[in-house]
C-alpha atoms as a PDB file:
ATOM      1  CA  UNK A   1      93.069  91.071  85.945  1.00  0.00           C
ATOM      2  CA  UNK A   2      94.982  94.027  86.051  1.00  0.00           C
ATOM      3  CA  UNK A   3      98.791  93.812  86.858  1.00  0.00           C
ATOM      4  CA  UNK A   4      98.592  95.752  90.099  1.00  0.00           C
ATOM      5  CA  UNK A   5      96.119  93.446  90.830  1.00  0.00           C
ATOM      6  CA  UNK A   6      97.792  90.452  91.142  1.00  0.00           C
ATOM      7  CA  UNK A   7     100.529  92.401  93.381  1.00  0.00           C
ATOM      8  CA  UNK A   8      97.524  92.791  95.794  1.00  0.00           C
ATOM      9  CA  UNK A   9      96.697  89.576  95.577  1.00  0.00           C
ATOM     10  CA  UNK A  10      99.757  87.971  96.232  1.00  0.00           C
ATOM     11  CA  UNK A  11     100.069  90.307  99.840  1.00  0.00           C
ATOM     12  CA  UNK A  12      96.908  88.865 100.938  1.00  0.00           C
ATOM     13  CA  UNK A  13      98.524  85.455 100.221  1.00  0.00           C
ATOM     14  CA  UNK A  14     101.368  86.495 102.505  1.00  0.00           C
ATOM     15  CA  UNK A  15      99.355  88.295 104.393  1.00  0.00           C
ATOM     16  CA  UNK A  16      97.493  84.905 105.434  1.00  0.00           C
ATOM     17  CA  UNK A  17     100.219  82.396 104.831  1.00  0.00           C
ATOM     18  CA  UNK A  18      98.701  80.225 107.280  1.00  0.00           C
ATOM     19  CA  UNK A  19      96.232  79.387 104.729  1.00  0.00           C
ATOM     20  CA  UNK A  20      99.018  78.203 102.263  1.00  0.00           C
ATOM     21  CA  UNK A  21      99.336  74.360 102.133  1.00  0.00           C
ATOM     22  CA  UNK A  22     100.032  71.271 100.726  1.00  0.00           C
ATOM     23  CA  UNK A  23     103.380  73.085  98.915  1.00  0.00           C
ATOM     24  CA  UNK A  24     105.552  70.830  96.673  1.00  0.00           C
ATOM     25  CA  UNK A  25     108.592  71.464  94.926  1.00  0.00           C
ATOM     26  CA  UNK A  26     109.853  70.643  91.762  1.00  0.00           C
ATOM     27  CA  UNK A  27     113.180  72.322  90.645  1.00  0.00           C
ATOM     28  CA  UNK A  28     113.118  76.010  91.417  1.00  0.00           C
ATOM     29  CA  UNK A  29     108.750  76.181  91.326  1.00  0.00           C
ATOM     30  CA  UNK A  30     106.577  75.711  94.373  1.00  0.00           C
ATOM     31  CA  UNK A  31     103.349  74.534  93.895  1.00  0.00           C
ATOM     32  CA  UNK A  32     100.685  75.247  96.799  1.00  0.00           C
ATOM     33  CA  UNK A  33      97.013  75.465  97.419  1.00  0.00           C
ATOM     34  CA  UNK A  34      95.455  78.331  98.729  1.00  0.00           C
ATOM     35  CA  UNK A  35      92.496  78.270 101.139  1.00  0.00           C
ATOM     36  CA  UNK A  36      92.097  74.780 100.473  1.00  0.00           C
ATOM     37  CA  UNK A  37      91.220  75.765  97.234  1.00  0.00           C
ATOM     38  CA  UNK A  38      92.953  78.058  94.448  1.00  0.00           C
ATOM     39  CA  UNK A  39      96.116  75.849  93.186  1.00  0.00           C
ATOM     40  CA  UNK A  40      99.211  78.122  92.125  1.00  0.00           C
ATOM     41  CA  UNK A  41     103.277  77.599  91.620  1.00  0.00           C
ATOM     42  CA  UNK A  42     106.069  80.571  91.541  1.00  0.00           C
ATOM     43  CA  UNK A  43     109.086  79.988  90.077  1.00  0.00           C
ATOM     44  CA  UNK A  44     112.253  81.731  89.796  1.00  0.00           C
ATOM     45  CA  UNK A  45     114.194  81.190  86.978  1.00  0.00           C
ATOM     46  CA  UNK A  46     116.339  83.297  84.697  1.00  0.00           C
ATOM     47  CA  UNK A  47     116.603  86.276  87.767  1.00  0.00           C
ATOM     48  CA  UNK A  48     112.711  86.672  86.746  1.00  0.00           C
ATOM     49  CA  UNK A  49     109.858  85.413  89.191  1.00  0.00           C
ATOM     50  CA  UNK A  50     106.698  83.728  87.491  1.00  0.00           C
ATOM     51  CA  UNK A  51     103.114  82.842  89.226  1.00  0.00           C
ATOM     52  CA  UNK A  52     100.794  80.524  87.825  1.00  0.00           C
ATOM     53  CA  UNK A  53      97.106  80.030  88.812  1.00  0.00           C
ATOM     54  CA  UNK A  54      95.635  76.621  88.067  1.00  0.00           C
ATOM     55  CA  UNK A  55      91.597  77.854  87.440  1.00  0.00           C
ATOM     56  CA  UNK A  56      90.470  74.347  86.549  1.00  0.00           C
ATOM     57  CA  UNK A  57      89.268  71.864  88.961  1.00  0.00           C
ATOM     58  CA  UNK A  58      89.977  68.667  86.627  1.00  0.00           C
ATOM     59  CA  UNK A  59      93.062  68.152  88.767  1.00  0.00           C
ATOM     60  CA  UNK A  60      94.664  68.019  91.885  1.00  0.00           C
ATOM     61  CA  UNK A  61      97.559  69.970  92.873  1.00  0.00           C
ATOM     62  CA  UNK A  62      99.529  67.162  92.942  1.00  0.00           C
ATOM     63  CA  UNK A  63      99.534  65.858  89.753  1.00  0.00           C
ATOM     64  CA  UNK A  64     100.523  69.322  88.177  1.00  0.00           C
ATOM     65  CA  UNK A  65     104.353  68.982  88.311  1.00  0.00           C
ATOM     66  CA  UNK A  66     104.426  65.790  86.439  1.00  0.00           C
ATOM     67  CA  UNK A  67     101.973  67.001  84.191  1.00  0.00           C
ATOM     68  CA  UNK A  68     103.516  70.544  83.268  1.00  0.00           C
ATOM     69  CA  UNK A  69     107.009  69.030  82.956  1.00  0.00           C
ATOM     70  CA  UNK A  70     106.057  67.220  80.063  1.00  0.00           C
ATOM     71  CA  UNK A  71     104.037  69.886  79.152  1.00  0.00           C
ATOM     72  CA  UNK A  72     100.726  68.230  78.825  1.00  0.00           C
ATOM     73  CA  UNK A  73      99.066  70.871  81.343  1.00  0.00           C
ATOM     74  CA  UNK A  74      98.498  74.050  79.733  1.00  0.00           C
ATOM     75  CA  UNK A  75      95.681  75.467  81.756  1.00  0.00           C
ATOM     76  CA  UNK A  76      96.951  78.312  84.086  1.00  0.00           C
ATOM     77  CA  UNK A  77      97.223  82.758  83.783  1.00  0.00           C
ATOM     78  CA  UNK A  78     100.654  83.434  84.048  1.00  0.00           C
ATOM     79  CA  UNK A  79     102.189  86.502  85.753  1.00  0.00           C
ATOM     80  CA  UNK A  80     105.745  87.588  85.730  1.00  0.00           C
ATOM     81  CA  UNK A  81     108.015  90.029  87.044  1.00  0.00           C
ATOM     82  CA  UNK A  82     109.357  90.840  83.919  1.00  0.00           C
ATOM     83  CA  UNK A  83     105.906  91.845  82.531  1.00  0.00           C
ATOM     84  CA  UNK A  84     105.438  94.035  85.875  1.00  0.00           C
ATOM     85  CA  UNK A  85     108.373  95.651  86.009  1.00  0.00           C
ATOM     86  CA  UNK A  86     108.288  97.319  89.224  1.00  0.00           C
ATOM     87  CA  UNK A  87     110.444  97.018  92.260  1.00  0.00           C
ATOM     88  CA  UNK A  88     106.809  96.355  94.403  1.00  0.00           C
ATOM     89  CA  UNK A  89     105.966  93.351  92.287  1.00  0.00           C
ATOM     90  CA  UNK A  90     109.708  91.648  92.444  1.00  0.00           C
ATOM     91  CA  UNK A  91     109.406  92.171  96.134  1.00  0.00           C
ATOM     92  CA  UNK A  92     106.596  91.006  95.910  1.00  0.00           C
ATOM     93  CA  UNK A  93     107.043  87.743  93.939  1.00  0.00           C
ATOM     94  CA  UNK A  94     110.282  87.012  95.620  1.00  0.00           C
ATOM     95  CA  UNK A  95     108.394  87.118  99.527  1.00  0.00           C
ATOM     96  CA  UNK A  96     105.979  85.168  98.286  1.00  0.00           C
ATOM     97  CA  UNK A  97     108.905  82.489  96.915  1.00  0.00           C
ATOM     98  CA  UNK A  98     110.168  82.730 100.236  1.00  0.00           C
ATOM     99  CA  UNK A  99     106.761  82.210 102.779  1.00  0.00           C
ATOM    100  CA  UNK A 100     106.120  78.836 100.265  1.00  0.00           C
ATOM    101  CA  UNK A 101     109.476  77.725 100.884  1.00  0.00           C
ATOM    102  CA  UNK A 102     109.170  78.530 104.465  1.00  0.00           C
ATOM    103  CA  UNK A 103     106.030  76.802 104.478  1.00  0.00           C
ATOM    104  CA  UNK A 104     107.849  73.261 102.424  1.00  0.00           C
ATOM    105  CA  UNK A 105     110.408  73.138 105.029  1.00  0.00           C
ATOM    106  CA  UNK A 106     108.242  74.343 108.433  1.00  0.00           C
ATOM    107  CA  UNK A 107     110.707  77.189 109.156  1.00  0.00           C
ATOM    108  CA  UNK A 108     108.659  79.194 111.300  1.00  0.00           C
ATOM    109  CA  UNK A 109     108.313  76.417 113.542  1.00  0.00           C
ATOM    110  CA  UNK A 110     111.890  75.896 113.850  1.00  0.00           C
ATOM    111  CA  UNK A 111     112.544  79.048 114.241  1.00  0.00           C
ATOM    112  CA  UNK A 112     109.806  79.046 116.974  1.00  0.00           C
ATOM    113  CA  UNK A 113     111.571  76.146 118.549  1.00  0.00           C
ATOM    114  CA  UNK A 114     114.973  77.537 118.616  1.00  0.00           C
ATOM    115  CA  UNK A 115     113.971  80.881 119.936  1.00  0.00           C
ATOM    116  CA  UNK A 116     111.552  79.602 122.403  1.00  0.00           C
ATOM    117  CA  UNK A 117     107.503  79.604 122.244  1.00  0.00           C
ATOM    118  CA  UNK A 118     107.766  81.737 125.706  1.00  0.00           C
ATOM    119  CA  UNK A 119     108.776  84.976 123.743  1.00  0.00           C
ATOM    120  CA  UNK A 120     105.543  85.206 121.922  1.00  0.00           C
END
């Protein structure tokens, strides 16, 4: 995959992050499913932002924290904003951080609540 590649793909991600789910946190990664289907993580660490996708479908997206933090799960691409290195892509990486987060913690929702369901 080319490297401007993944930048598009991670849009469409938050693009549609309704279809981002089942997000767990370990540390500083998130790891989420998306569709229902393609497992990933993003971590920040270092000031650099990292994406992993999980290709494999010999495990669930659960058990990949415990697994990689032992390092017994090596299957995944990796993608970083230090191999990018363009302003789009760390914009890019860091939105995305922020919509799984978002998603962990139901933000838009209370945001929703606080402002009212009647404005939109």
């Amino acid at each position: 995959m080319s490297n401007t590649k993944i930048v598009q793909v991670i849009n469409t991600m938050i693009s549609n992050k309704e279809k981002i789910s089942q997000v767990i946190r370990e540390d500083n990664e998130f790891y989420f499913l998306y569709d229902n289907k393609f497992k990933w993580s993003i971590l920040f660490s270092g000031d650099e932002y990292y994406i992993k996708f999980y290709p494999k479908d010999d495990i669930q997206i659960y058990d990949i924290p415990s697994q990689t933090s032992w390092g017994g799960y090596k299957d995944f691409v990796l993608y970083s904003t230090e191999e990018l290195k363009t302003r789009e892509a760390r914009e890019t990486f860091a939105e995305l951080y922020q919509v799984t987060a978002d998603q962990l913690y139901g933000i838009d929702d209370i945001f929703d609540s606080i402002i009212g369901d009647d404005l939109f």
